[in-house]
PDB file of N, CA and C in Angstrom:
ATOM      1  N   UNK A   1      -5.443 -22.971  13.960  1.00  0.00           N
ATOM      2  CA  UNK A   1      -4.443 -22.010  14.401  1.00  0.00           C
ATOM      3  C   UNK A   1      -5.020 -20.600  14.209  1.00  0.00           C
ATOM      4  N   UNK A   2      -4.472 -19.301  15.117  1.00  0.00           N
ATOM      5  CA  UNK A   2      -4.948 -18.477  15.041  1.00  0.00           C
ATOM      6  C   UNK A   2      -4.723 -17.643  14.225  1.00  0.00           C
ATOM      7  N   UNK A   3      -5.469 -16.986  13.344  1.00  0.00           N
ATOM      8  CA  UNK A   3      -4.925 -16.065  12.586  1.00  0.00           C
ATOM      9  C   UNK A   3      -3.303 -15.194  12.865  1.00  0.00           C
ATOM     10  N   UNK A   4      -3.402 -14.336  13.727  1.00  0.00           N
ATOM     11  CA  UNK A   4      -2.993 -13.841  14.573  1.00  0.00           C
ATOM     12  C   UNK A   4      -1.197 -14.832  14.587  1.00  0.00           C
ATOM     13  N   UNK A   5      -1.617 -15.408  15.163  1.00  0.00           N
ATOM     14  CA  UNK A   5      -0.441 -16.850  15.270  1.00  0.00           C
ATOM     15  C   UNK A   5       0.418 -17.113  13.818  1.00  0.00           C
ATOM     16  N   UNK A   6      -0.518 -17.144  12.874  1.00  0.00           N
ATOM     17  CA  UNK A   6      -0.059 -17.452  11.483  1.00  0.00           C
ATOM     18  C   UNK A   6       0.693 -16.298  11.030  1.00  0.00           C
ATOM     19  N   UNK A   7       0.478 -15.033  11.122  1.00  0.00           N
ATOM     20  CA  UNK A   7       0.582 -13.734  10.645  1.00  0.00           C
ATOM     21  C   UNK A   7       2.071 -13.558  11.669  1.00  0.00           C
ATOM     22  N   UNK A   8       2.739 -13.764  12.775  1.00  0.00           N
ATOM     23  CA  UNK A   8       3.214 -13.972  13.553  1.00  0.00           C
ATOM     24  C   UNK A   8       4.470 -14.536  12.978  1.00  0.00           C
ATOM     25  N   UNK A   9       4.309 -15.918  12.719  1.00  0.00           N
ATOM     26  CA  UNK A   9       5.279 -17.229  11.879  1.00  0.00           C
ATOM     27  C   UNK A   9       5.707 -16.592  10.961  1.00  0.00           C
ATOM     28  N   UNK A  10       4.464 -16.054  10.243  1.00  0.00           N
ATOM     29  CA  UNK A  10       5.053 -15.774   8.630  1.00  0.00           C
ATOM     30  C   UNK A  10       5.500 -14.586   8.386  1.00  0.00           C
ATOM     31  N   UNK A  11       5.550 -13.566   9.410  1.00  0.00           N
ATOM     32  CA  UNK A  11       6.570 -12.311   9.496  1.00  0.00           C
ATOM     33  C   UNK A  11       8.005 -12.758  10.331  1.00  0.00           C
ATOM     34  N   UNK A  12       7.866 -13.777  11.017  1.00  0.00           N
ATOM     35  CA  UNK A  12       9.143 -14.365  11.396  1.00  0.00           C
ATOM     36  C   UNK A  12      10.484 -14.849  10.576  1.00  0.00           C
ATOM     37  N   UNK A  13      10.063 -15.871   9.387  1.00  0.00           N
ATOM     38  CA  UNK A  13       9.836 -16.508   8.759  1.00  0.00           C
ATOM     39  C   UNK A  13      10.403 -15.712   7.383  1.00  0.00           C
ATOM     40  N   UNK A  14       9.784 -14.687   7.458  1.00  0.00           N
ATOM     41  CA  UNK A  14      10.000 -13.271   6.052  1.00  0.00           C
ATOM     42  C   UNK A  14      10.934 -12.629   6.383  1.00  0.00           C
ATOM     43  N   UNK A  15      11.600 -12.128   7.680  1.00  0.00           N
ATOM     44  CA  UNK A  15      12.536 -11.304   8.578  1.00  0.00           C
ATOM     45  C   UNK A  15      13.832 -12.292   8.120  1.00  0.00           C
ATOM     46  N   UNK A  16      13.795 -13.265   8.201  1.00  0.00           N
ATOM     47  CA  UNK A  16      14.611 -14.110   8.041  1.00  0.00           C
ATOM     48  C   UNK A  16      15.677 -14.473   6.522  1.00  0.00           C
ATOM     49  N   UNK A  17      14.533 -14.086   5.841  1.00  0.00           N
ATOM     50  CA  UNK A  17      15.063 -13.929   4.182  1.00  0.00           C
ATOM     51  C   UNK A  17      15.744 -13.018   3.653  1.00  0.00           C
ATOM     52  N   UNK A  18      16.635 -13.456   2.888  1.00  0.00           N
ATOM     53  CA  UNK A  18      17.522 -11.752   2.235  1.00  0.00           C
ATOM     54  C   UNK A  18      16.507 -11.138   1.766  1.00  0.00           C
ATOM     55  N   UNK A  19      16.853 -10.001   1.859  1.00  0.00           N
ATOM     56  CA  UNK A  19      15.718  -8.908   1.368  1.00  0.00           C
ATOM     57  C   UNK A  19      15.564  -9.351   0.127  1.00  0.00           C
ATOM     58  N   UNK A  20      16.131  -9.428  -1.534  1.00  0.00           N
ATOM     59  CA  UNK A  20      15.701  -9.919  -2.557  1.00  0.00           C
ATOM     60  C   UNK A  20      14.777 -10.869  -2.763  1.00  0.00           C
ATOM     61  N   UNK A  21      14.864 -11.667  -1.632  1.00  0.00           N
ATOM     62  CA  UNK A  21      13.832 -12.747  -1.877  1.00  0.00           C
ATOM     63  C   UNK A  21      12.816 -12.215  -1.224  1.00  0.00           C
ATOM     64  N   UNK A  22      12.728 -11.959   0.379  1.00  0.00           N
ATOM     65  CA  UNK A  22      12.060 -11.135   0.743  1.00  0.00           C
ATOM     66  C   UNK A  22      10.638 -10.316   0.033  1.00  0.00           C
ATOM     67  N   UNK A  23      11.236  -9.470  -0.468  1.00  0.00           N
ATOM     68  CA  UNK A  23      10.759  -8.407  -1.201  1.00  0.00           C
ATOM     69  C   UNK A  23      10.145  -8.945  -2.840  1.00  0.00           C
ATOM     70  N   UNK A  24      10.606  -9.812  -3.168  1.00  0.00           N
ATOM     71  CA  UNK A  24       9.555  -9.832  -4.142  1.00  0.00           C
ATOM     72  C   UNK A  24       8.526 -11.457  -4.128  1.00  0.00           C
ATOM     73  N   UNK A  25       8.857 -11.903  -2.925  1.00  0.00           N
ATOM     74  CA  UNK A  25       7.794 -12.675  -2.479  1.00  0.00           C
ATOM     75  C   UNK A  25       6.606 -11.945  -1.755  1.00  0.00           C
ATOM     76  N   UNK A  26       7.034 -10.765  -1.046  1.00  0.00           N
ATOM     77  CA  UNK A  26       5.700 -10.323  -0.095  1.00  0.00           C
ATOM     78  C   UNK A  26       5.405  -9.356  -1.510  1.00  0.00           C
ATOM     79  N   UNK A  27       5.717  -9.101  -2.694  1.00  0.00           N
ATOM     80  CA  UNK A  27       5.226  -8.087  -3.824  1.00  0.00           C
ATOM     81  C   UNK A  27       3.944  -9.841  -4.656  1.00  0.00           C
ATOM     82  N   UNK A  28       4.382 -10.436  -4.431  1.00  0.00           N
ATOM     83  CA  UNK A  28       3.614 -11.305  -5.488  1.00  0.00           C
ATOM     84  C   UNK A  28       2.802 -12.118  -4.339  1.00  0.00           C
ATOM     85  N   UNK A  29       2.842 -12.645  -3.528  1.00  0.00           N
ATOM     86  CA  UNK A  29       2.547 -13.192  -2.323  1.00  0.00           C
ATOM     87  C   UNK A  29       1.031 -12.106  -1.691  1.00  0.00           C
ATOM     88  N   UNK A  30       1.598 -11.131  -0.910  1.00  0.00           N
ATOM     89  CA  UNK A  30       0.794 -10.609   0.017  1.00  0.00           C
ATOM     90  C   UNK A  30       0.208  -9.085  -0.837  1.00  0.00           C
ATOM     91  N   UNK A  31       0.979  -8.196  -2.166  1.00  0.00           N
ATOM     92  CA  UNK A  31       0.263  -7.580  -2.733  1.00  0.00           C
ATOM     93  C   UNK A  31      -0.646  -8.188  -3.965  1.00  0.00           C
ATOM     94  N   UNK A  32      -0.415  -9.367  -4.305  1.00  0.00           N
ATOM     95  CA  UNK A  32      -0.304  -9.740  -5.657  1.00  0.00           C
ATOM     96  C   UNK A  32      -0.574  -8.945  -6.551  1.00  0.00           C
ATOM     97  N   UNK A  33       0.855  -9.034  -6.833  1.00  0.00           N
ATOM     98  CA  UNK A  33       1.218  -8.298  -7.947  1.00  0.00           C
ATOM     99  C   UNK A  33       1.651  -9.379  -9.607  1.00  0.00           C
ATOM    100  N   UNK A  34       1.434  -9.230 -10.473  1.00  0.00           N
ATOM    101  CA  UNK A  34       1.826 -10.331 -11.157  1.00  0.00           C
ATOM    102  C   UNK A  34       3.161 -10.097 -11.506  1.00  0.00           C
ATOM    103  N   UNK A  35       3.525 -11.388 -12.525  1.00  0.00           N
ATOM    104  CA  UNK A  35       5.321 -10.780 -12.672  1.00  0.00           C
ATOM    105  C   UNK A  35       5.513  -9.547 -13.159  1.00  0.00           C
ATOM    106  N   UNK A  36       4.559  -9.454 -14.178  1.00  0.00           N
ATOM    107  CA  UNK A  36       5.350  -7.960 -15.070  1.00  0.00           C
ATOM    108  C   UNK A  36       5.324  -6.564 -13.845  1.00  0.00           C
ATOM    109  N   UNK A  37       4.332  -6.927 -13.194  1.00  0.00           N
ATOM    110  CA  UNK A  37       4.572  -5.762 -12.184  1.00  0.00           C
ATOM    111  C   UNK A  37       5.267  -5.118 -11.413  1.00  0.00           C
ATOM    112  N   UNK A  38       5.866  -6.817 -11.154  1.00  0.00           N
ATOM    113  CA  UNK A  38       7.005  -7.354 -10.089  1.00  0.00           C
ATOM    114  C   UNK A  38       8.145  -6.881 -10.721  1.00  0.00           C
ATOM    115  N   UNK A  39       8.718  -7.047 -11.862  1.00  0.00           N
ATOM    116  CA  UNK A  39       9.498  -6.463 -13.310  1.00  0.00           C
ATOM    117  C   UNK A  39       9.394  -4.991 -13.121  1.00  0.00           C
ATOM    118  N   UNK A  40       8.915  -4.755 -13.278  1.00  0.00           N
ATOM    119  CA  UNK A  40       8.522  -3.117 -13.222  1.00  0.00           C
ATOM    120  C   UNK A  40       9.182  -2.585 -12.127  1.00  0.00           C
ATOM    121  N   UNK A  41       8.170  -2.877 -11.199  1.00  0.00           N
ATOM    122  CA  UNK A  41       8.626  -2.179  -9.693  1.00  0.00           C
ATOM    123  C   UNK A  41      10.232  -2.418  -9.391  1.00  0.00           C
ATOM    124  N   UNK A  42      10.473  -3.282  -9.630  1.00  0.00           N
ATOM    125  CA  UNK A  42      11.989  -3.592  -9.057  1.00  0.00           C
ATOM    126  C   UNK A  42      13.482  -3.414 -10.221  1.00  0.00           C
ATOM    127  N   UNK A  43      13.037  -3.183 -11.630  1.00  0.00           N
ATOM    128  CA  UNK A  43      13.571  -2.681 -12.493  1.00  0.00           C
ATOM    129  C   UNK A  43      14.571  -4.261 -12.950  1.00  0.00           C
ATOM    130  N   UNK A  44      13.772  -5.150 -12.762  1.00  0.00           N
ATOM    131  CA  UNK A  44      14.192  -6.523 -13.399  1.00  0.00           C
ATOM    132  C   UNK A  44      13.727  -6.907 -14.761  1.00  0.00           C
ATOM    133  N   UNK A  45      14.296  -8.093 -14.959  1.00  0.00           N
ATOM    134  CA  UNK A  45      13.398  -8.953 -16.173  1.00  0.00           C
ATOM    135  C   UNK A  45      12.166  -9.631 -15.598  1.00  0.00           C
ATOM    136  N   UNK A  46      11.303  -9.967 -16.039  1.00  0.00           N
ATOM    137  CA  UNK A  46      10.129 -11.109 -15.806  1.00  0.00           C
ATOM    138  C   UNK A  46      11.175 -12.872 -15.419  1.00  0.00           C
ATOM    139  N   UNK A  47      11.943 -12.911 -16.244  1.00  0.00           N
ATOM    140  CA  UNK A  47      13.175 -14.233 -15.882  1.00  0.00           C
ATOM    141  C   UNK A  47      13.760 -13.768 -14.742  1.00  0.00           C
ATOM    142  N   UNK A  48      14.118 -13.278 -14.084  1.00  0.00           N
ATOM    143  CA  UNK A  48      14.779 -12.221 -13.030  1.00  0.00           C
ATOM    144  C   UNK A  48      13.212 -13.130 -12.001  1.00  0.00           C
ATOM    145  N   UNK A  49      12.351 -12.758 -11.846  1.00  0.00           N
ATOM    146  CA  UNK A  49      10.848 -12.231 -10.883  1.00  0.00           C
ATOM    147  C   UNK A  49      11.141 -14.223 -10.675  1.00  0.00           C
ATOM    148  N   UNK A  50      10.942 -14.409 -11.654  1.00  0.00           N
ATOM    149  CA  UNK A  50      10.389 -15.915 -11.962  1.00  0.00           C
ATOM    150  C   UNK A  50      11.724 -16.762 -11.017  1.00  0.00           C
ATOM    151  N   UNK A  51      12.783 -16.552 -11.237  1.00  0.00           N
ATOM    152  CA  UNK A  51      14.061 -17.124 -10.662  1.00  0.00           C
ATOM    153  C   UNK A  51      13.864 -16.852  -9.020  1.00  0.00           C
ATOM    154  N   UNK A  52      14.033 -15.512  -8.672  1.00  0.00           N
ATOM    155  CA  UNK A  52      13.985 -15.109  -7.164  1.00  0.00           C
ATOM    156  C   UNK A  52      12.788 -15.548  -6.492  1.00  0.00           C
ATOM    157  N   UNK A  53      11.604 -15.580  -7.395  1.00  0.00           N
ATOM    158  CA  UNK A  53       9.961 -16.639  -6.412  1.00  0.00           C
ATOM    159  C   UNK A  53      10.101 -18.213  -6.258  1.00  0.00           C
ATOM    160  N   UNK A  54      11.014 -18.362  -7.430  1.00  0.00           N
ATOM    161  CA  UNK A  54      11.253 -20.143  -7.004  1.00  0.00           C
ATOM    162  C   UNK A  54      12.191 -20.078  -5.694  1.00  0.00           C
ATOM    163  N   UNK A  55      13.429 -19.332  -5.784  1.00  0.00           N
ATOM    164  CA  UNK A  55      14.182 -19.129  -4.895  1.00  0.00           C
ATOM    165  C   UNK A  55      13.747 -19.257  -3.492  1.00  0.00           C
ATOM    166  N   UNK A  56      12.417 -18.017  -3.229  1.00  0.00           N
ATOM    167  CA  UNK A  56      12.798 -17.679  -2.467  1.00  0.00           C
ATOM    168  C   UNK A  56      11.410 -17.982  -1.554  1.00  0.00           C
ATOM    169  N   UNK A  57      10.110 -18.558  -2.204  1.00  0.00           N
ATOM    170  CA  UNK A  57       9.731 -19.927  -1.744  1.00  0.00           C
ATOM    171  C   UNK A  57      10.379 -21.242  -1.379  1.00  0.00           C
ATOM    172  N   UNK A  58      11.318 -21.689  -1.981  1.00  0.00           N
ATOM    173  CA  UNK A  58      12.117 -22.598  -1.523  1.00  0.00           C
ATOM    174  C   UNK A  58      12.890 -22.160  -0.157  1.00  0.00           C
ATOM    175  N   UNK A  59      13.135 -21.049   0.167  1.00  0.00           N
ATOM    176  CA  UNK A  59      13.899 -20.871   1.653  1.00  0.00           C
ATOM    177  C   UNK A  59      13.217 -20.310   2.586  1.00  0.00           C
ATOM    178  N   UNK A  60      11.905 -19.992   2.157  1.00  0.00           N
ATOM    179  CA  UNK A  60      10.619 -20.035   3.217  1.00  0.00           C
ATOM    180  C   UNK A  60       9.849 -20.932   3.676  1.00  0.00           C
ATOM    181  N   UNK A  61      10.410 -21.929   2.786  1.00  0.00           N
ATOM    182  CA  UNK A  61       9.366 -23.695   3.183  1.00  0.00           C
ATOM    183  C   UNK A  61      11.284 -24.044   4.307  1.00  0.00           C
ATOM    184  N   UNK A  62      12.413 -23.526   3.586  1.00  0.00           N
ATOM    185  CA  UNK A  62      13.160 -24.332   4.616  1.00  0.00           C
ATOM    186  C   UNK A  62      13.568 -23.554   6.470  1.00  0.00           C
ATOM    187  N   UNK A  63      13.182 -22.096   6.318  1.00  0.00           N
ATOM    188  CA  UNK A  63      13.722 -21.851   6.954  1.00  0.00           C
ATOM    189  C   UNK A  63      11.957 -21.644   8.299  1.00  0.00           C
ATOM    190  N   UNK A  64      11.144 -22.599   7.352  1.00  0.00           N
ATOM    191  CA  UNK A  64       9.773 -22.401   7.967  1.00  0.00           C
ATOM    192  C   UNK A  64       9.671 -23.889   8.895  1.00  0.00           C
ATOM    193  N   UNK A  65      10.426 -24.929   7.922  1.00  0.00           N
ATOM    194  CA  UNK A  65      10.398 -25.959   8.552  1.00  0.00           C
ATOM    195  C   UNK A  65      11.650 -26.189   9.707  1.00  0.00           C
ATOM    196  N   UNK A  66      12.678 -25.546   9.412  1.00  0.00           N
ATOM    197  CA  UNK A  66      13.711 -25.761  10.577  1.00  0.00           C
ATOM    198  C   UNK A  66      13.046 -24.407  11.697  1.00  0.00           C
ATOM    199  N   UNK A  67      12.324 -23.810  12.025  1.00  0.00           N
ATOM    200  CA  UNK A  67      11.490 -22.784  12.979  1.00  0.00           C
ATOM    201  C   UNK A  67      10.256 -23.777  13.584  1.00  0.00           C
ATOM    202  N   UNK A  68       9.869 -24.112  12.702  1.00  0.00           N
ATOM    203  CA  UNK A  68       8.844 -24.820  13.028  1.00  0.00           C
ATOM    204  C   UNK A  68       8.262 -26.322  12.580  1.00  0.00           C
ATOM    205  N   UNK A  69       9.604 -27.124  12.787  1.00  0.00           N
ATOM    206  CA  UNK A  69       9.383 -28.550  12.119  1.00  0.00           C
ATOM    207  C   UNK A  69       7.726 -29.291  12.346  1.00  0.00           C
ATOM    208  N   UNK A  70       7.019 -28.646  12.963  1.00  0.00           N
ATOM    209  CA  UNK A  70       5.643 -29.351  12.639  1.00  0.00           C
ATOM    210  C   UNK A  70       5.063 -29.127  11.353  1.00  0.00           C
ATOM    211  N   UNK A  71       5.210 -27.782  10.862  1.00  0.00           N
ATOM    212  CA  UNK A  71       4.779 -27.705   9.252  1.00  0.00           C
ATOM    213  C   UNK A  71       5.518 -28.505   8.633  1.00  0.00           C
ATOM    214  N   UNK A  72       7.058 -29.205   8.906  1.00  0.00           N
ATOM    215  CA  UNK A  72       7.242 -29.871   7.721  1.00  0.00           C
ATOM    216  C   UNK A  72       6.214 -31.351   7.626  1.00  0.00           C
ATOM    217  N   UNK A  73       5.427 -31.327   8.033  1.00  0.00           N
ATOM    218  CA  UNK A  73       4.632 -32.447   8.178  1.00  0.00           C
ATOM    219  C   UNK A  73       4.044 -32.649   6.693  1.00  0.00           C
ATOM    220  N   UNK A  74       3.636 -33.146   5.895  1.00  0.00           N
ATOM    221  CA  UNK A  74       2.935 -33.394   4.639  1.00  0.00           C
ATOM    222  C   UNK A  74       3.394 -32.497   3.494  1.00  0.00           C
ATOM    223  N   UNK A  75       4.211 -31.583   3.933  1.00  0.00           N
ATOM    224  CA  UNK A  75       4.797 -30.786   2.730  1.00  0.00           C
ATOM    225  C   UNK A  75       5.756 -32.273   2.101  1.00  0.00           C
ATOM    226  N   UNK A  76       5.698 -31.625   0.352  1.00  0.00           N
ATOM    227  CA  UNK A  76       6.860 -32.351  -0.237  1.00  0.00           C
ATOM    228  C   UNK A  76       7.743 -32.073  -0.955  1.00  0.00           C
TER     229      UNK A  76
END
């Protein structure tokens, strides 16, 4: 797949998310940032960072697989 293509999905995909989740998935995700940073910047706890990335990976695998049910292929 094309770069291009991927970058595409996964701003689709991100548009789609409440901003909270949003926002501190593309902070740990695409800046990596670690938690305490993530803490910092957003004026949370580290338990706070840790809760909203499980979160909000979990509704990027679902709202990735109902967009594009071929990725749900081998995910588990």
């Amino acid at each position: 797949m094309e770069r291009e293509e991927v970058a595409r999905i996964t701003q689709r995909v991100l548009d789609e998310l409440p901003e909270i989740f949003r926002t501190v998935l593309v902070l740990r995700e695409f800046e990596e940032l670690g938690y305490q940073d993530i803490a910092d910047v957003l004026g949370i706890s580290i338990g706070t960072v840790e809760s909203r990335l499980f979160r909000a990976r979990a509704r990027f695998k679902e709202r990735l697989t109902a967009l594009y049910p071929e990725f749900g292929e081998g995910w588990s």
